[in-house]
C-alpha atoms as a PDB file:
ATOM      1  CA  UNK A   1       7.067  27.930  34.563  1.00  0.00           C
ATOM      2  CA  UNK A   2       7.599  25.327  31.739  1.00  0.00           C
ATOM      3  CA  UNK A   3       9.166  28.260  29.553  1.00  0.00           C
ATOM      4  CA  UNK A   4      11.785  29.073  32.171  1.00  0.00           C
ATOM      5  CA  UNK A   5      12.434  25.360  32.709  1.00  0.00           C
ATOM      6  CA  UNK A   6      13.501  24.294  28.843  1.00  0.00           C
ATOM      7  CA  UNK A   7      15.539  28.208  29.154  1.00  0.00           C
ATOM      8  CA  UNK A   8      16.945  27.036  32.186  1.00  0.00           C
ATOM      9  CA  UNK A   9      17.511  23.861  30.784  1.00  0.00           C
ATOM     10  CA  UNK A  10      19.532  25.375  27.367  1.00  0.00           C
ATOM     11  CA  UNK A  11      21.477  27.242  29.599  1.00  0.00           C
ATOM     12  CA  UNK A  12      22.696  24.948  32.277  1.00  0.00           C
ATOM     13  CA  UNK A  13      26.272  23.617  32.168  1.00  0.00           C
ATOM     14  CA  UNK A  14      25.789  19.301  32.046  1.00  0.00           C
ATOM     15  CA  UNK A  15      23.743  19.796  29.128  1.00  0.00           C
ATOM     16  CA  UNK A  16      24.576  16.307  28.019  1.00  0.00           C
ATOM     17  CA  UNK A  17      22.293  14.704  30.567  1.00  0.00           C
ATOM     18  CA  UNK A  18      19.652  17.348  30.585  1.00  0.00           C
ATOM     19  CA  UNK A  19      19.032  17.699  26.670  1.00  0.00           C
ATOM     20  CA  UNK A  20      17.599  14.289  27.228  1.00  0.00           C
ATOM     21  CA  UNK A  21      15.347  15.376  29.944  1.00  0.00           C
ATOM     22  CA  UNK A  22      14.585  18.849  28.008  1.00  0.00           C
ATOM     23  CA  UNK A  23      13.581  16.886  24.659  1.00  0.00           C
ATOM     24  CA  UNK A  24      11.286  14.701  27.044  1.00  0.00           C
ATOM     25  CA  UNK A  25       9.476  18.000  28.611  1.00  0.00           C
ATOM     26  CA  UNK A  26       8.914  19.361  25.290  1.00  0.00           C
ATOM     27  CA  UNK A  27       7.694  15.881  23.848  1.00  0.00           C
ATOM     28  CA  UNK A  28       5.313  15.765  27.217  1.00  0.00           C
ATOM     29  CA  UNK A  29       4.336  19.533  26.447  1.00  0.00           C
ATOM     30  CA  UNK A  30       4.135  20.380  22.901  1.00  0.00           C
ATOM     31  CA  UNK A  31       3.265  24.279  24.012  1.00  0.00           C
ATOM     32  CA  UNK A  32       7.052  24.214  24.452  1.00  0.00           C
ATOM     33  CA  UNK A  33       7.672  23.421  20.714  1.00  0.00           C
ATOM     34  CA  UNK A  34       7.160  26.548  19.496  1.00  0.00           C
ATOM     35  CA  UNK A  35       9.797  28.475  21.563  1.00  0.00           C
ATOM     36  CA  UNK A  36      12.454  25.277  21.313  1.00  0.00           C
ATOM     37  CA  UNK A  37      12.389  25.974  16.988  1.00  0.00           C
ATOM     38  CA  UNK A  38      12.769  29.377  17.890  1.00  0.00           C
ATOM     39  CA  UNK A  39      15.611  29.231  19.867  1.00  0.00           C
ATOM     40  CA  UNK A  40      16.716  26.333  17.463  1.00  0.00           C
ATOM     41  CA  UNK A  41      16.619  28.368  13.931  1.00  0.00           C
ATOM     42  CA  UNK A  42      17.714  31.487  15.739  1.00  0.00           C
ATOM     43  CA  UNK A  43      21.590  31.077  14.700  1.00  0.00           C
ATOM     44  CA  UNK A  44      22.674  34.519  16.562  1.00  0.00           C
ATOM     45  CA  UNK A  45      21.474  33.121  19.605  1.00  0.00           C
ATOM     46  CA  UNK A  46      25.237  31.179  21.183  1.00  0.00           C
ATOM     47  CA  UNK A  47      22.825  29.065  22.319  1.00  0.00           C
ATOM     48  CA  UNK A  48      20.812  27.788  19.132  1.00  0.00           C
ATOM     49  CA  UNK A  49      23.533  24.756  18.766  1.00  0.00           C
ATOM     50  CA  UNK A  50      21.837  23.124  21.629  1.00  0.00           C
ATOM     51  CA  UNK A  51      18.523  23.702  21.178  1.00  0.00           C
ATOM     52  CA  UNK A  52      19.043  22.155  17.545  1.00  0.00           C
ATOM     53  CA  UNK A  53      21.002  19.068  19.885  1.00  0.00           C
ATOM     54  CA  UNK A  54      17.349  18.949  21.554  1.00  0.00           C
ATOM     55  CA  UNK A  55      15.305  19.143  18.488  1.00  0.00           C
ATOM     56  CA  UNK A  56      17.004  16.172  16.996  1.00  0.00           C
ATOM     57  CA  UNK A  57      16.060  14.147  20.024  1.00  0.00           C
ATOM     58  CA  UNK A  58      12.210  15.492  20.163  1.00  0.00           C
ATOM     59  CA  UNK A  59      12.032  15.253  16.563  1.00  0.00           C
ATOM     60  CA  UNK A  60      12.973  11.586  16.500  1.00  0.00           C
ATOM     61  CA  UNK A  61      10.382  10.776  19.072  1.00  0.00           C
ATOM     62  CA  UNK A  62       7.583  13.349  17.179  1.00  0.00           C
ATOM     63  CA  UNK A  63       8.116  13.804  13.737  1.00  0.00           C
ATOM     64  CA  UNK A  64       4.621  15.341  13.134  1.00  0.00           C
ATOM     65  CA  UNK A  65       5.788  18.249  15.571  1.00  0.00           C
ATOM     66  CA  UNK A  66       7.524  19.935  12.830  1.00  0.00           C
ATOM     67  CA  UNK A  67       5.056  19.626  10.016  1.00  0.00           C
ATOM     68  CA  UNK A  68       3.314  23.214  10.478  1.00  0.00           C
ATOM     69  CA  UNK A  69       7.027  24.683  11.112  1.00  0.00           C
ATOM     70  CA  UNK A  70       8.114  23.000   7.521  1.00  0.00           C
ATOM     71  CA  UNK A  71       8.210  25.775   5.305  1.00  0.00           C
ATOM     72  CA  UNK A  72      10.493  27.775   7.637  1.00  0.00           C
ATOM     73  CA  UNK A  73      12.491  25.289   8.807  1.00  0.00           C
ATOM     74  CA  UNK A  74      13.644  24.728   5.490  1.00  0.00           C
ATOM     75  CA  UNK A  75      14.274  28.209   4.372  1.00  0.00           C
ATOM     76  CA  UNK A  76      16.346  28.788   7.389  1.00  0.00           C
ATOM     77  CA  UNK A  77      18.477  25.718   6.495  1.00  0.00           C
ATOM     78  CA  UNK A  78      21.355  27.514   5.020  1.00  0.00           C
ATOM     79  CA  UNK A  79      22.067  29.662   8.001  1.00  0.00           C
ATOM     80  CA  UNK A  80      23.324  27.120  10.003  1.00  0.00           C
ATOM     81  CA  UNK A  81      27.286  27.725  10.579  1.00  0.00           C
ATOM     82  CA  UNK A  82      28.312  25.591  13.835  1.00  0.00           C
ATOM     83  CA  UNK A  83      29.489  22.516  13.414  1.00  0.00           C
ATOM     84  CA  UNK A  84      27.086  21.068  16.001  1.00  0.00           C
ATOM     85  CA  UNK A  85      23.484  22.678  15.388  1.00  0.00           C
ATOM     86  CA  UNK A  86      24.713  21.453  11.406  1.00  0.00           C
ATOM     87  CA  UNK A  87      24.670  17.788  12.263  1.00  0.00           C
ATOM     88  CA  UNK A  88      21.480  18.127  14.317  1.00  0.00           C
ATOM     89  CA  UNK A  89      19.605  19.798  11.284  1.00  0.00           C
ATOM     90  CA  UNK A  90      20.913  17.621   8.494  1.00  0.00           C
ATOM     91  CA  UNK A  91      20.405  14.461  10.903  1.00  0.00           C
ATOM     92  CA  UNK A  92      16.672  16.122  11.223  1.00  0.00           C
ATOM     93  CA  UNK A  93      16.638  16.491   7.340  1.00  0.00           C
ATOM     94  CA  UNK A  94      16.890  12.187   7.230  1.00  0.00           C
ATOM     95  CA  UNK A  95      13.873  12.127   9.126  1.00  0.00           C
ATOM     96  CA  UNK A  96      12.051  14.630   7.302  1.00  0.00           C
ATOM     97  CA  UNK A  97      13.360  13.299   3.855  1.00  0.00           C
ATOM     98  CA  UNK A  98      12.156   9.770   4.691  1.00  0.00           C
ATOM     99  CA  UNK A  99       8.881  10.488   6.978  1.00  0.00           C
ATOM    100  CA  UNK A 100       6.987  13.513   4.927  1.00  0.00           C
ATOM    101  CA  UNK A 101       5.852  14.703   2.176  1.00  0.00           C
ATOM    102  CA  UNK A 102       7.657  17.721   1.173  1.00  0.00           C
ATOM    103  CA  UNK A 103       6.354  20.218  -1.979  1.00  0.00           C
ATOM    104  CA  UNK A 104       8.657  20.908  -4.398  1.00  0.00           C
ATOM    105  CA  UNK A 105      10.459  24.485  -2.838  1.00  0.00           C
ATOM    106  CA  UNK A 106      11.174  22.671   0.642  1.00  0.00           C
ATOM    107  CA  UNK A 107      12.739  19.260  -1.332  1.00  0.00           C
ATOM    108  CA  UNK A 108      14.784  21.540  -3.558  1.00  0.00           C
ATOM    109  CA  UNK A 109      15.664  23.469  -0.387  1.00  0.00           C
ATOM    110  CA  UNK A 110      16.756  20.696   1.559  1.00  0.00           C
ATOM    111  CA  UNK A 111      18.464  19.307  -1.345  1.00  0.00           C
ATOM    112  CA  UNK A 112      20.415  22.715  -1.863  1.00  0.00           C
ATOM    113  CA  UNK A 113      21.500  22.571   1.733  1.00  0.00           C
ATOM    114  CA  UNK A 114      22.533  18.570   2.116  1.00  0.00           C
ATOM    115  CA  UNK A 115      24.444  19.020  -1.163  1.00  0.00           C
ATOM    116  CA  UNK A 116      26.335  22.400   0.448  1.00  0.00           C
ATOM    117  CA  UNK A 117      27.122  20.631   3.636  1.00  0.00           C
ATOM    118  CA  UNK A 118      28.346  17.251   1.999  1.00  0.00           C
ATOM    119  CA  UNK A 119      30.548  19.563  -0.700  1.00  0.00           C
ATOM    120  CA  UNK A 120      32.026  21.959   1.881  1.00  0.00           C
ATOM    121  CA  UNK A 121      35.196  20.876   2.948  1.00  0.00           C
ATOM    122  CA  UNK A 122      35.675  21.840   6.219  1.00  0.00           C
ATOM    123  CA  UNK A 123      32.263  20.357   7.370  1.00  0.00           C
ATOM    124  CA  UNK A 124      32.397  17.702  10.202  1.00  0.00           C
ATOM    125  CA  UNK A 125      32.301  14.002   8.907  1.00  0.00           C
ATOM    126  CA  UNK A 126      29.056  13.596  10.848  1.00  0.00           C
ATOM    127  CA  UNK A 127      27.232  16.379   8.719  1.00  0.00           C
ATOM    128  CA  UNK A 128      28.572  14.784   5.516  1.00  0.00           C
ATOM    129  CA  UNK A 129      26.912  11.805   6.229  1.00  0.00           C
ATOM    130  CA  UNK A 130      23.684  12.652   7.790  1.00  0.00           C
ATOM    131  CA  UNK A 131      23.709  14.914   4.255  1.00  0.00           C
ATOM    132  CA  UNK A 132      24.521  12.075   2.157  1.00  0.00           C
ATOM    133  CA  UNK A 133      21.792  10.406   4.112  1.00  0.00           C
ATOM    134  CA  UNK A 134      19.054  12.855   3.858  1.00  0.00           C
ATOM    135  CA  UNK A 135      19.854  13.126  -0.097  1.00  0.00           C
ATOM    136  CA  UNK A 136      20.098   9.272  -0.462  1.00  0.00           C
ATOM    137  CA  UNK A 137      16.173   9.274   0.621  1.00  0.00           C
ATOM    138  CA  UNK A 138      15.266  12.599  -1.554  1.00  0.00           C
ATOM    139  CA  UNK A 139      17.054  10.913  -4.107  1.00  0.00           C
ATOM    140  CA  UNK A 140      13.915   7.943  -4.325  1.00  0.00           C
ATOM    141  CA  UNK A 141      11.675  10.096  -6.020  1.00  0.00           C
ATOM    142  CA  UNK A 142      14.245  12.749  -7.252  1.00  0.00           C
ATOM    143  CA  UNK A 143      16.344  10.946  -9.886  1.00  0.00           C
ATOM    144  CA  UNK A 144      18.889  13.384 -10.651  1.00  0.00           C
ATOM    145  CA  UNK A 145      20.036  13.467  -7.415  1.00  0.00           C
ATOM    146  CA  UNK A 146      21.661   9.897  -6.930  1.00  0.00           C
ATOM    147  CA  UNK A 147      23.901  10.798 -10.128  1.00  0.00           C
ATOM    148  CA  UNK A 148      25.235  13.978  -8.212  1.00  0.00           C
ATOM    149  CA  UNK A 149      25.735  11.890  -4.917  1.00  0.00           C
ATOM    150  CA  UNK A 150      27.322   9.473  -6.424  1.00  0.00           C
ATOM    151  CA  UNK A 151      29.559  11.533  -8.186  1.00  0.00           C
ATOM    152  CA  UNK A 152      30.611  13.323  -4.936  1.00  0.00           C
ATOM    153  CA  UNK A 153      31.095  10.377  -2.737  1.00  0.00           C
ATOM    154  CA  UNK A 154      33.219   8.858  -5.356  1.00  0.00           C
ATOM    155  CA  UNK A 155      35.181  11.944  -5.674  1.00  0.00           C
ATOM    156  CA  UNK A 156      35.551  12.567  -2.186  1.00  0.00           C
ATOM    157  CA  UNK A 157      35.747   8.919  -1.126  1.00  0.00           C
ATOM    158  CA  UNK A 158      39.740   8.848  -0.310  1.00  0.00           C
ATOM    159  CA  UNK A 159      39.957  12.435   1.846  1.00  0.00           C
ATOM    160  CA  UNK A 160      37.777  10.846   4.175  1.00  0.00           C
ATOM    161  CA  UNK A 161      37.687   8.813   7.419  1.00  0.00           C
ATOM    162  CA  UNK A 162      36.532   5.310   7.977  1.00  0.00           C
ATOM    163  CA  UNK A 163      33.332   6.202   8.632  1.00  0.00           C
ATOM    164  CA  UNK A 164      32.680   8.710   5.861  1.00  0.00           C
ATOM    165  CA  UNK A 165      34.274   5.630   3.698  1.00  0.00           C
ATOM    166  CA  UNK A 166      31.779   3.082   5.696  1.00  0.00           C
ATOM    167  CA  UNK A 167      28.451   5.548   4.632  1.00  0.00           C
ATOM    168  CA  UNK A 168      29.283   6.188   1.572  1.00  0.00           C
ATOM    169  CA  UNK A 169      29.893   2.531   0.365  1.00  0.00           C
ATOM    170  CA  UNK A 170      26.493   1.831   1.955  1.00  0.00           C
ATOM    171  CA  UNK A 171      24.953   4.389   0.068  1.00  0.00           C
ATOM    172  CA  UNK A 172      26.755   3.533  -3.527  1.00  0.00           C
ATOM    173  CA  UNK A 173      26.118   0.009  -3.057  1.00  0.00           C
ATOM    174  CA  UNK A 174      21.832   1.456  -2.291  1.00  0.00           C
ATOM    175  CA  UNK A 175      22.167   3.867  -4.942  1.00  0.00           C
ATOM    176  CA  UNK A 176      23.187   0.574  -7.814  1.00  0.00           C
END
């Protein structure tokens, strides 16, 4: 019953409302985790956008959830295409980047990924910046990495909006 509720859920047409109430069922019953990061990694699924929209949420709330799903989260992370499962995952990546301890294939994978989103130039300003984020915090205890940010958000500083230009002076002025 639960399993046809979060499918139902994915599916339904006010998803804006009841991604909230979706994220809550899975955070109430963590059976449901499994199939929501299947559905959410699954990028030929049309749906997969929203059940990354819902992982954010649950993720946020239960960090630990993803820790046994770690190693293929982050080898899936450069199939994400849409726009809007992209901001999810890299806004997930900031919460993984700063919460867990990562080995050494799943930092340099995230850091591969956050560094192809914030570079690609038809990526959503949202993306950029949870990427710039997510790298900022990888970037504590991997030191190359604030050299190569910086270097970008410099670069890229005047093509941008206001609030790609508000993020990235926030991180610069961390990063000195």
């Amino acid at each position: 019953m639960k399993d046809l509720l979060l499918t139902n859920a994915i599916w339904a047409s006010n998803f804006a409302v009841i991604r909230v109430e979706t994220a809550q069922l899975v955070i109430t019953n963590e059976e449901l985790f499994p199939q929501l990061f299947a559905l959410a990694i699954d990028s030929t699924n049309e749906n997969h956008n929203k059940a990354c929209w819902i992982l954010e949420i649950v993720l946020h709330k239960r960090l630990p959830l993803i820790i046994d799903y770690l190693p293929e989260f982050c080898s899936t992370l450069s199939v994400f295409t849409n726009d809007g499962a992209t901001r999810a995952i890299a806004k997930v990546c900031i919460f993984i980047s700063r919460h867990l301890s990562l080995t050494a294939t799943q930092e340099r994978q995230i850091t591969e990924s956050c560094f192809d989103w914030l570079i690609t130039a038809n990526k959503k300003v949202a993306t950029k910046v949870y990427a710039a984020r997510a790298l900022y915090e990888l970037g504590k205890s991997i030191k190359w990495i604030y050299p190569e940010l910086q270097q970008i958000l410099i670069e890229d500083y005047p093509k941008h909006s206001a609030a790609y230009k508000a993020a990235a002076r926030e991180i610069l002025k961390k990063i000195k």
